[in-house]
N, C-alpha and C. Protein backbone atom coordinates (compact mmCIF):
# COMPACT_ATOMS: atom_id res chain seq x y z
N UNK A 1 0.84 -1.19 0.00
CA UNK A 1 0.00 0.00 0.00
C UNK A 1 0.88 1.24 0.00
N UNK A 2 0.45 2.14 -0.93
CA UNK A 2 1.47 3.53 -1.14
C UNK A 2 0.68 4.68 0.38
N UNK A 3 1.96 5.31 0.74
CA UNK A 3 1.63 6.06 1.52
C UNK A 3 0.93 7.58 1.18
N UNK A 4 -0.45 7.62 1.74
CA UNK A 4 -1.02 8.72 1.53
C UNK A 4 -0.36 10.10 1.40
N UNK A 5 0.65 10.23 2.50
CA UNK A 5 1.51 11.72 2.90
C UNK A 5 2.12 11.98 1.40
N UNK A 6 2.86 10.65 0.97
CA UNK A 6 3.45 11.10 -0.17
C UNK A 6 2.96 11.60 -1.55
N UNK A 7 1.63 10.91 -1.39
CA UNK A 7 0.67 10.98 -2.58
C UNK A 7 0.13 12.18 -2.74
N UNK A 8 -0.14 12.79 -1.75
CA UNK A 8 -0.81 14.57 -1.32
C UNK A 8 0.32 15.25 -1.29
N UNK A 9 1.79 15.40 -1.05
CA UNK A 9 2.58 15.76 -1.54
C UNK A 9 2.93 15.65 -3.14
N UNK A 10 3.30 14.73 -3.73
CA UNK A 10 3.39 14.83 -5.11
C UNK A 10 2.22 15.03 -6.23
N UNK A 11 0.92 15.16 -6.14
CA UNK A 11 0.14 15.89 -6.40
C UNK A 11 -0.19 17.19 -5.72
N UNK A 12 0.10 17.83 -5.37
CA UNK A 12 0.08 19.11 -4.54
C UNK A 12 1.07 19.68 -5.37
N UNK A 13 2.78 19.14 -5.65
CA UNK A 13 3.37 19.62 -6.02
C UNK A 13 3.31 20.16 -7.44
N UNK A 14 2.17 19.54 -7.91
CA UNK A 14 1.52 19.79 -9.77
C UNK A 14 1.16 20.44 -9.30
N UNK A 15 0.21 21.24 -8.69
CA UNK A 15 -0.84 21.92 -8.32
C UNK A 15 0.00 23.70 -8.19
N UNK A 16 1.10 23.41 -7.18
CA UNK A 16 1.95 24.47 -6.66
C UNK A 16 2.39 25.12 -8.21
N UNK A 17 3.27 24.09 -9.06
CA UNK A 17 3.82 24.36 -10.32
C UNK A 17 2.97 25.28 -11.29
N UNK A 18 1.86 24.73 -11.18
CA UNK A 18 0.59 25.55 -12.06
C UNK A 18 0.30 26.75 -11.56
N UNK A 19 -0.16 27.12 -9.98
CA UNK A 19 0.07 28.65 -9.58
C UNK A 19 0.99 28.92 -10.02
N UNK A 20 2.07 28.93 -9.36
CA UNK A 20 3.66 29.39 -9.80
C UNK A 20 3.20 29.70 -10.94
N UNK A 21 3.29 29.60 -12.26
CA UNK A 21 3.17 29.25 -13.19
C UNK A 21 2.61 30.62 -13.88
N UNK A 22 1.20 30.78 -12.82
CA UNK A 22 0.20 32.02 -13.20
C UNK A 22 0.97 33.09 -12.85
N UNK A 23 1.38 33.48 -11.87
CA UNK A 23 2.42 34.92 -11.10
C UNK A 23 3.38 34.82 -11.37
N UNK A 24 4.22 34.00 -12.20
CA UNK A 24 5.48 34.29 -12.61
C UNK A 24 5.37 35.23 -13.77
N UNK A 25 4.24 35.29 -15.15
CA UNK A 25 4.57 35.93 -16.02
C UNK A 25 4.08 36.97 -15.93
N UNK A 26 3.53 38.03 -14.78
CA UNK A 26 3.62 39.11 -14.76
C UNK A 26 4.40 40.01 -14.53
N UNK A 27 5.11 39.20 -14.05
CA UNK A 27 6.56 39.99 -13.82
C UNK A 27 7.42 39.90 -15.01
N UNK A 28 7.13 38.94 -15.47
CA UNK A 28 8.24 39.26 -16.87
C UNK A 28 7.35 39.83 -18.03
N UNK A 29 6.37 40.61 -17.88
CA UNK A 29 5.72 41.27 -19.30
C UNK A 29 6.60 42.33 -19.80
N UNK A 30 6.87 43.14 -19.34
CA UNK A 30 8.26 43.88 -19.91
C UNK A 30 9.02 43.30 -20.75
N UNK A 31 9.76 42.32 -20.13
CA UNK A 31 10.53 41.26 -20.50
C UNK A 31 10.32 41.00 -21.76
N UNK A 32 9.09 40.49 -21.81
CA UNK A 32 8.37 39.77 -23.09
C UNK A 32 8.36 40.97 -24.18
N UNK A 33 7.69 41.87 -23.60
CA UNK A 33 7.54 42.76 -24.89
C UNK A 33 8.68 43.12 -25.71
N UNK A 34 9.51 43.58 -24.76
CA UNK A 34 10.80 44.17 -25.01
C UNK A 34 11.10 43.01 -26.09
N UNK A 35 11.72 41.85 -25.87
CA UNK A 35 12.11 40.62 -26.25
C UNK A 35 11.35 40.27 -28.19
N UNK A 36 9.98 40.15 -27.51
CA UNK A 36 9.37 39.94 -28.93
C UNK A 36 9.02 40.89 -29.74
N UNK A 37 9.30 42.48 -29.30
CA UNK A 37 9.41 43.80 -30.34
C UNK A 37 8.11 43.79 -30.47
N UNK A 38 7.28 43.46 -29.29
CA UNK A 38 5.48 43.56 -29.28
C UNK A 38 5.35 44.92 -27.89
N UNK A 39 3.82 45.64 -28.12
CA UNK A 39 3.67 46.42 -27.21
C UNK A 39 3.62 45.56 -26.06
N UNK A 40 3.42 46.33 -24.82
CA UNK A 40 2.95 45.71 -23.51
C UNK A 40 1.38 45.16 -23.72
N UNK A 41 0.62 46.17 -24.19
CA UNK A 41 -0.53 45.09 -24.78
C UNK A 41 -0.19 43.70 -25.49
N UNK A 42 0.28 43.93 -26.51
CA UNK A 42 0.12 42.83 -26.82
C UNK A 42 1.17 41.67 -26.24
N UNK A 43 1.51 41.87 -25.25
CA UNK A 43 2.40 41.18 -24.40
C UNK A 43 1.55 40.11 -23.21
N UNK A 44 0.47 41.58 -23.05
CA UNK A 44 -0.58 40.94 -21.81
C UNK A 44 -1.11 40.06 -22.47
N UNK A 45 -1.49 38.61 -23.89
CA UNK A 45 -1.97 38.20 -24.28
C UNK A 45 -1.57 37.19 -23.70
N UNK A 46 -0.33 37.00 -23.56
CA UNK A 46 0.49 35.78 -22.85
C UNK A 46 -0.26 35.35 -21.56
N UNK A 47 -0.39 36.46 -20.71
CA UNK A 47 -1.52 36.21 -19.32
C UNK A 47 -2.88 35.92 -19.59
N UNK A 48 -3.46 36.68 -20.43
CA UNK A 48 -4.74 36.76 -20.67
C UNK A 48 -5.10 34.87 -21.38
N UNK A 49 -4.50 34.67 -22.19
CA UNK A 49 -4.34 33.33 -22.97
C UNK A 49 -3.99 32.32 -21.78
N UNK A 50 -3.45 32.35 -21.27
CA UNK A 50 -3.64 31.60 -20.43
C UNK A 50 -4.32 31.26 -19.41
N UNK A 51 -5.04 32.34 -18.94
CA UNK A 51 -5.99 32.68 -18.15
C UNK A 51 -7.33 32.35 -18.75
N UNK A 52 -8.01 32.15 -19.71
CA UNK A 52 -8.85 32.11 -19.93
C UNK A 52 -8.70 30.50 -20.48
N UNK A 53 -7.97 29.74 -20.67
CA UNK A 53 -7.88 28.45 -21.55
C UNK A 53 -7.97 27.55 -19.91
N UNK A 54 -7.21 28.34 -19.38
CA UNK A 54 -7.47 27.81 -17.72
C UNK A 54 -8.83 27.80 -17.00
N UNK A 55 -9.84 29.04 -17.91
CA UNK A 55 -10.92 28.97 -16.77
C UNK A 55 -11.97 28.31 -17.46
N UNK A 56 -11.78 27.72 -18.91
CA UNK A 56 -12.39 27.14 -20.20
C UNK A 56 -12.73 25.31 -19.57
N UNK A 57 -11.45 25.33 -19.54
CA UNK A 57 -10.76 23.87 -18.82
C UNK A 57 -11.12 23.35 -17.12
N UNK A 58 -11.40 24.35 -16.49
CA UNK A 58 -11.93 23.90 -15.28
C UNK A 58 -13.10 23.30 -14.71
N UNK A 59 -13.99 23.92 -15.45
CA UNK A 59 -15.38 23.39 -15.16
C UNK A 59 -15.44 22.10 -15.94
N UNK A 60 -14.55 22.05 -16.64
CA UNK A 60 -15.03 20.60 -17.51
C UNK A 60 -14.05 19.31 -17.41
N UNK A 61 -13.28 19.49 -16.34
CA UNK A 61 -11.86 18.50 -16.25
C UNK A 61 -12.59 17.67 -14.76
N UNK A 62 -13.83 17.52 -14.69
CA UNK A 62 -14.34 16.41 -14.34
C UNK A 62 -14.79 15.84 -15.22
N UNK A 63 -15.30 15.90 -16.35
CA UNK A 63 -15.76 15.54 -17.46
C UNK A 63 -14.98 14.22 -18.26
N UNK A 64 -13.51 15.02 -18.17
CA UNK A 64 -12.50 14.30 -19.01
C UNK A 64 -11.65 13.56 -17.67
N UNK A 65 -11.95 13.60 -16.44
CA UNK A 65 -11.30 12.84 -15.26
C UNK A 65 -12.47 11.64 -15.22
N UNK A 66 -13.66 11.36 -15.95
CA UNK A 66 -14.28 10.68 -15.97
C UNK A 66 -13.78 9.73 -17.05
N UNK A 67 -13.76 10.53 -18.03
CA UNK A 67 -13.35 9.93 -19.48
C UNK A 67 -12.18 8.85 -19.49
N UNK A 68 -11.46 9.55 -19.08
CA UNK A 68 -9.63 8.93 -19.29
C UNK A 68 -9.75 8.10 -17.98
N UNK A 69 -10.17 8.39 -16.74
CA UNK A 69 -9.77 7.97 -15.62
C UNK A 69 -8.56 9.11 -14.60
N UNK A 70 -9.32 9.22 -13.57
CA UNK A 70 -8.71 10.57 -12.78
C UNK A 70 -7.12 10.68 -12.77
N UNK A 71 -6.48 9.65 -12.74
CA UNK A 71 -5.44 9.38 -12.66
C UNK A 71 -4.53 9.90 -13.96
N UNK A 72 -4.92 8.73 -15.04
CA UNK A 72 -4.45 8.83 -16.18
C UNK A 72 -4.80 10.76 -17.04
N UNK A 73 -5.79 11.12 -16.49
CA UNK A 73 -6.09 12.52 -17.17
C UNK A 73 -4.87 13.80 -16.07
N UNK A 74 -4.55 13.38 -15.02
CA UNK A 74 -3.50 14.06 -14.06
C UNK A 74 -2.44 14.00 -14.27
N UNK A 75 -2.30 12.65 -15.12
CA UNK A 75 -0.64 12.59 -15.27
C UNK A 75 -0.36 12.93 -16.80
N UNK A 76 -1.65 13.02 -17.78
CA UNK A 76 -1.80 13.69 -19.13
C UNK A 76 -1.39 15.32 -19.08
N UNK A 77 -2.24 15.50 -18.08
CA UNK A 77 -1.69 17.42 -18.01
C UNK A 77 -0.41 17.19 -17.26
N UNK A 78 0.01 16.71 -16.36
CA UNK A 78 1.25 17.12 -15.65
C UNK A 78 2.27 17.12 -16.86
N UNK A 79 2.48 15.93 -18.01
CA UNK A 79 3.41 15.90 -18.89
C UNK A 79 3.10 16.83 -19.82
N UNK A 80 1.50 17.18 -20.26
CA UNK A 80 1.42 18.29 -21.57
C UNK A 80 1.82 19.82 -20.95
N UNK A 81 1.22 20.31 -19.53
CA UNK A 81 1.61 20.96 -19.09
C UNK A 81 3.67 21.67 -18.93
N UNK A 82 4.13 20.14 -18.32
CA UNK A 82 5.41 20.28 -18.66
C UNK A 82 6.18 20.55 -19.92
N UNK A 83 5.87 19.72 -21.04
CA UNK A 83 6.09 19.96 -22.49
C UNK A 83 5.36 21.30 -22.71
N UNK A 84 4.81 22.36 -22.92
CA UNK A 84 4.00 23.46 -22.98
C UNK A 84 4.85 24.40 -22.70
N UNK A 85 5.79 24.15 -21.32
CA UNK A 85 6.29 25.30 -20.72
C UNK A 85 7.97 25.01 -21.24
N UNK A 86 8.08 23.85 -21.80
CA UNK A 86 9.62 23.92 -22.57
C UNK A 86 9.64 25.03 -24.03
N UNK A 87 8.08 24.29 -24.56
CA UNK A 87 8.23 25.24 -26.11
C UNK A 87 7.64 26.50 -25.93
N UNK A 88 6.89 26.70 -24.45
CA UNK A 88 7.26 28.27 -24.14
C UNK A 88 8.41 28.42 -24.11
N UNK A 89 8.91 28.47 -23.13
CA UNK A 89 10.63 29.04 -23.22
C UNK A 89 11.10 28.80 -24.65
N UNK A 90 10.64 28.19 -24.81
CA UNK A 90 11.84 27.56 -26.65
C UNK A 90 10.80 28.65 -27.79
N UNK A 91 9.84 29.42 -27.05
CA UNK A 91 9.23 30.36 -28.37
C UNK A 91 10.51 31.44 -28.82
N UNK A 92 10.30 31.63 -30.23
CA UNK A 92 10.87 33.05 -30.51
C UNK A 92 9.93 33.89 -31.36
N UNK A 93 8.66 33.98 -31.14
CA UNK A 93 7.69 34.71 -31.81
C UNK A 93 6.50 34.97 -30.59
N UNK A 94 6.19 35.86 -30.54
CA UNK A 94 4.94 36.16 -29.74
C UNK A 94 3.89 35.79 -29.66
N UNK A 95 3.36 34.91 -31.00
CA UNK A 95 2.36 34.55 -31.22
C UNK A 95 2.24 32.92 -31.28
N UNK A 96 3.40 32.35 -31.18
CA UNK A 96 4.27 31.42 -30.65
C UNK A 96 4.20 31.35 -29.37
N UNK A 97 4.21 31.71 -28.34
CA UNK A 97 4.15 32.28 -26.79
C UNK A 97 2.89 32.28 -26.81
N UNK A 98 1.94 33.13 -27.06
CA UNK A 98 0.44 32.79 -26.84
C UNK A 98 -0.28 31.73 -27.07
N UNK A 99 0.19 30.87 -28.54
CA UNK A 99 0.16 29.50 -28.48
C UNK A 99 0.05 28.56 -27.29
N UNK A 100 1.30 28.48 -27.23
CA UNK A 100 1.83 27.53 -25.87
C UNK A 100 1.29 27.92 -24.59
N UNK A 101 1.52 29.47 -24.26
CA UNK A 101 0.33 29.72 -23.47
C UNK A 101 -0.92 29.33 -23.41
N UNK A 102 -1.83 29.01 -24.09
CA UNK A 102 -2.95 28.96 -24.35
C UNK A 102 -3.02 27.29 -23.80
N UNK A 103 -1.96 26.45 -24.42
CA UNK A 103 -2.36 25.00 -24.28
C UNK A 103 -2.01 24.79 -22.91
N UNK A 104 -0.81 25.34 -22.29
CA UNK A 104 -0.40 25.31 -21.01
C UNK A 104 -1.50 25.38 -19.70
N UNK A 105 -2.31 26.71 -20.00
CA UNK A 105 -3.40 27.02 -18.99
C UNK A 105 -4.21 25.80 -19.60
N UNK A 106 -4.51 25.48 -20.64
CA UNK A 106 -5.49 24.06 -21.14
C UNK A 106 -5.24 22.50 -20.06
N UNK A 107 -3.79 22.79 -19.97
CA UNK A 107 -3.88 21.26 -19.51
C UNK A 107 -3.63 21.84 -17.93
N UNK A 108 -2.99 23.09 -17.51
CA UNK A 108 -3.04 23.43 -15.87
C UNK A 108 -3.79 23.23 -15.72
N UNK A 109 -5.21 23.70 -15.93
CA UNK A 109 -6.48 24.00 -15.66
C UNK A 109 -7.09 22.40 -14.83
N UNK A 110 -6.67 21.13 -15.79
CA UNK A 110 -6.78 19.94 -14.72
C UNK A 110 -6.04 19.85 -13.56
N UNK A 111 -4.89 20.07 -13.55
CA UNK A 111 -4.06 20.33 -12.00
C UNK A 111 -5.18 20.51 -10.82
N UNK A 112 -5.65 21.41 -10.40
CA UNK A 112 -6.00 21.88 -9.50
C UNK A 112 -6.88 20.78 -9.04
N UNK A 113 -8.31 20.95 -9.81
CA UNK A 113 -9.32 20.17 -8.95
C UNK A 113 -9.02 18.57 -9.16
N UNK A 114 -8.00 18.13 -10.02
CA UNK A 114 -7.53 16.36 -9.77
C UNK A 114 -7.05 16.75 -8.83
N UNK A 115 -5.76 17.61 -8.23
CA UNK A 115 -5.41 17.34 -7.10
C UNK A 115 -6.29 17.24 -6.06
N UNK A 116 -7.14 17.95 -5.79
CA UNK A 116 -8.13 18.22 -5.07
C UNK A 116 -9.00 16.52 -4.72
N UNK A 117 -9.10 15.81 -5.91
CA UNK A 117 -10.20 14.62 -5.76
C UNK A 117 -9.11 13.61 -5.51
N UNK A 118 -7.97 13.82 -5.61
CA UNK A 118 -7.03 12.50 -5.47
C UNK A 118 -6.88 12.67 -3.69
N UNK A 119 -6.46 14.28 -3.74
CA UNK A 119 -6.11 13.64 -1.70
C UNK A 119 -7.65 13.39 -1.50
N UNK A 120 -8.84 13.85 -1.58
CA UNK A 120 -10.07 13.58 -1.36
C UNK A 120 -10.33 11.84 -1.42
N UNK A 121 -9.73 11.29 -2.10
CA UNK A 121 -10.12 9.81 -2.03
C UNK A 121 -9.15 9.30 -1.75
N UNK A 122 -7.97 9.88 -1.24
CA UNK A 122 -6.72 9.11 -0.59
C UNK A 122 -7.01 8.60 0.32
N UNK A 123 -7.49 9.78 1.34
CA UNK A 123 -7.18 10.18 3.03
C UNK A 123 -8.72 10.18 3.34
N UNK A 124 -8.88 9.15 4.70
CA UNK A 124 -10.14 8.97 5.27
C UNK A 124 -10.46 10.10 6.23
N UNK A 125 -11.93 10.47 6.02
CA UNK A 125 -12.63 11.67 6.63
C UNK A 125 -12.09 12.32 7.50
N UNK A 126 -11.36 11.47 8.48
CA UNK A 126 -10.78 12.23 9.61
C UNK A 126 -9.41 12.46 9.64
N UNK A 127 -9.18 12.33 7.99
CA UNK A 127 -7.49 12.86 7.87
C UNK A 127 -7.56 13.85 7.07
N UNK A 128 -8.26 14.32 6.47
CA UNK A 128 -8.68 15.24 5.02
C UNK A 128 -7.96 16.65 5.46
N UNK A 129 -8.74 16.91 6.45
CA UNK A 129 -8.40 18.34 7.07
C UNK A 129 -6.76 18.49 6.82
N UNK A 130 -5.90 17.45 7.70
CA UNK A 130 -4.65 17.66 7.80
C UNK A 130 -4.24 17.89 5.86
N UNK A 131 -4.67 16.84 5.37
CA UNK A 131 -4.52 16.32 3.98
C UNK A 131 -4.43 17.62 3.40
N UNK A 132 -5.49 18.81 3.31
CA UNK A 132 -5.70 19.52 2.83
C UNK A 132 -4.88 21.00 3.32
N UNK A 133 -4.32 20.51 4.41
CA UNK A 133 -3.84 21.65 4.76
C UNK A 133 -2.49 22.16 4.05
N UNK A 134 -1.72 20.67 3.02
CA UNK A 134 -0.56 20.61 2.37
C UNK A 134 -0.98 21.67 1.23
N UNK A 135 -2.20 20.70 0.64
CA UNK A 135 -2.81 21.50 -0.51
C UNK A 135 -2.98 23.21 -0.11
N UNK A 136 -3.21 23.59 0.89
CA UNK A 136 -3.40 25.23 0.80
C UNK A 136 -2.10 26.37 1.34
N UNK A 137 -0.94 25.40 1.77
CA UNK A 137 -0.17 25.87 2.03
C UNK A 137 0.67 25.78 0.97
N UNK A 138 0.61 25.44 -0.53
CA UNK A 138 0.79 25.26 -1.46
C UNK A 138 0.22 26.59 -2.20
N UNK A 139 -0.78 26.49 -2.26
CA UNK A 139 -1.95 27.82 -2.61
C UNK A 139 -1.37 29.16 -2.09
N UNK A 140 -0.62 28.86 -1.12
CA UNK A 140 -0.61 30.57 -0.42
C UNK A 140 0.68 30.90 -0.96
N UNK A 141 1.36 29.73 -0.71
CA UNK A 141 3.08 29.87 -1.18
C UNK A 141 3.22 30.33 -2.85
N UNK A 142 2.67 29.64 -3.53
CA UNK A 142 2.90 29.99 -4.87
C UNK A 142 2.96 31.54 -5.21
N UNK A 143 1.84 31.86 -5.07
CA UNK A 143 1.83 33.32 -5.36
C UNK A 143 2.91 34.12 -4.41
N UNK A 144 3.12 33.94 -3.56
CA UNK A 144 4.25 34.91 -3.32
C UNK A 144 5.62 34.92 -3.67
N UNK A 145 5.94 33.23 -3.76
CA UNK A 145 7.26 33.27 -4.51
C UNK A 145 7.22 33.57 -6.26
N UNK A 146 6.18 33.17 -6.47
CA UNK A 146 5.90 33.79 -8.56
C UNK A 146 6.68 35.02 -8.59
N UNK A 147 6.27 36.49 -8.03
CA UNK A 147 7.10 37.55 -8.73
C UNK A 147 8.02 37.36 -8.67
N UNK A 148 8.82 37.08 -7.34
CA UNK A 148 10.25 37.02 -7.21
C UNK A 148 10.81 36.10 -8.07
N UNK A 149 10.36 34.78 -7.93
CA UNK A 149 11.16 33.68 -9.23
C UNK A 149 11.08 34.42 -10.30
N UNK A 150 9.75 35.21 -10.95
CA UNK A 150 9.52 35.77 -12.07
C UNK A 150 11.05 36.65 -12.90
N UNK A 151 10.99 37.48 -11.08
CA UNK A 151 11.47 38.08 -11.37
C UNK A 151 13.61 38.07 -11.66
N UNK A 152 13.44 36.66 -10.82
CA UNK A 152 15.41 36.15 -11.06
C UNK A 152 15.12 35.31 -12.49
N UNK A 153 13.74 34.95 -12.96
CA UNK A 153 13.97 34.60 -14.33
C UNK A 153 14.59 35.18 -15.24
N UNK A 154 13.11 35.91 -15.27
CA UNK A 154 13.72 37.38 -16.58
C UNK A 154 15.27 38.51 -15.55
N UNK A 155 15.60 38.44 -14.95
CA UNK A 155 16.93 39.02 -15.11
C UNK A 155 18.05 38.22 -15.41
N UNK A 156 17.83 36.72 -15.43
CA UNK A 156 19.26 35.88 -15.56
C UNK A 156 19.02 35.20 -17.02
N UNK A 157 17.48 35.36 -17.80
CA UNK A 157 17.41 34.51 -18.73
C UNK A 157 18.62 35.52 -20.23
N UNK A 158 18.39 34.65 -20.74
CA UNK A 158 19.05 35.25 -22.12
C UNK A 158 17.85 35.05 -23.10
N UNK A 159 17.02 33.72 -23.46
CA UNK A 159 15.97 33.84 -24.63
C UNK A 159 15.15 34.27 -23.91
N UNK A 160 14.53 34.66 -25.26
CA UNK A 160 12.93 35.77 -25.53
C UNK A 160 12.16 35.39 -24.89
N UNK A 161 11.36 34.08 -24.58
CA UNK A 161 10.62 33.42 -24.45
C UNK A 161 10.20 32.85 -22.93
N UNK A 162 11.60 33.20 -22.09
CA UNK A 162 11.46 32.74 -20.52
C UNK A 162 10.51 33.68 -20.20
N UNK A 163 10.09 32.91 -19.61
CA UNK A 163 8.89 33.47 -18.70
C UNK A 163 8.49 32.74 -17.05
């Protein structure tokens, strides 16, 4: 039998990656623009695109956690998600970047609430609370370390495309 602690840890840790993920590229919109010779508008597309493919994807990634099987659809986004954010970085076009953006928030968008149903059917009723407390201390952390990582990204990166 696999141990629960570890299981709510390494799904949590998808979960963390995907915030992260959201607050890191506001800090590098400058970055971006500058980089891809696009305004700051059209820079904000990168957030916006992802933001919305993310909120497209949420309501319906019980749908497809039915389909595939909860498991197999968690470990589909954790790898498309991962691949997403290589050929982000590996963009050299802006519209290239909104691309990958776009599919990135597509497959984040399952992160969250699989993590959510996996410790939920890990951990028995009277462990959940603790269970969940990994999951939100995850939640709080992300966003505050995003600008700052954001921000030792875009000052140490060299390509266009880090974010």
């Amino acid at each position: 039998m696999s141990n629960p602690w570890l299981i709510a840890v390494a799904v949590t840790l998808a979960a963390f990656m995907e915030v992260l993920d959201t607050t890191i590229v506001n800090v590098a919109l400058p970055h971006i623009s500058g980089a891809m010779s696009a305004s700051y508008d059209e820079a904000t597309w990168t957030l916006t695109a992802y933001l919305v493919a993310n909120g497209i994807v949420l309501p319906i990634s019980a749908f497809f956690s039915k389909l595939l099987g909860r498991k197999r659809y968690f470990l589909i986004c954790i790898a498309a998600f991962t691949v997403c954010s290589l050929l982000r970085g590996l963009a050299t076009d802006l519209w290239q970047l909104i691309v990958f953006r776009v599919l990135q928030g597509f497959f984040g968008g399952g992160l969250q609430p699989n993590q959510q149903s996996i410790i939920l059917n890990t951990f028995p009723p009277e462990q959940r609370g603790r269970a969940f407390s990994i999951s939100a201390i995850a939640i709080v952390v992300a966003p505050v370390v995003g600008p700052a990582l954001g921000g030792w990204i875009t000052e140490t990166s060299r390509g266009a495309g880090c974010s």
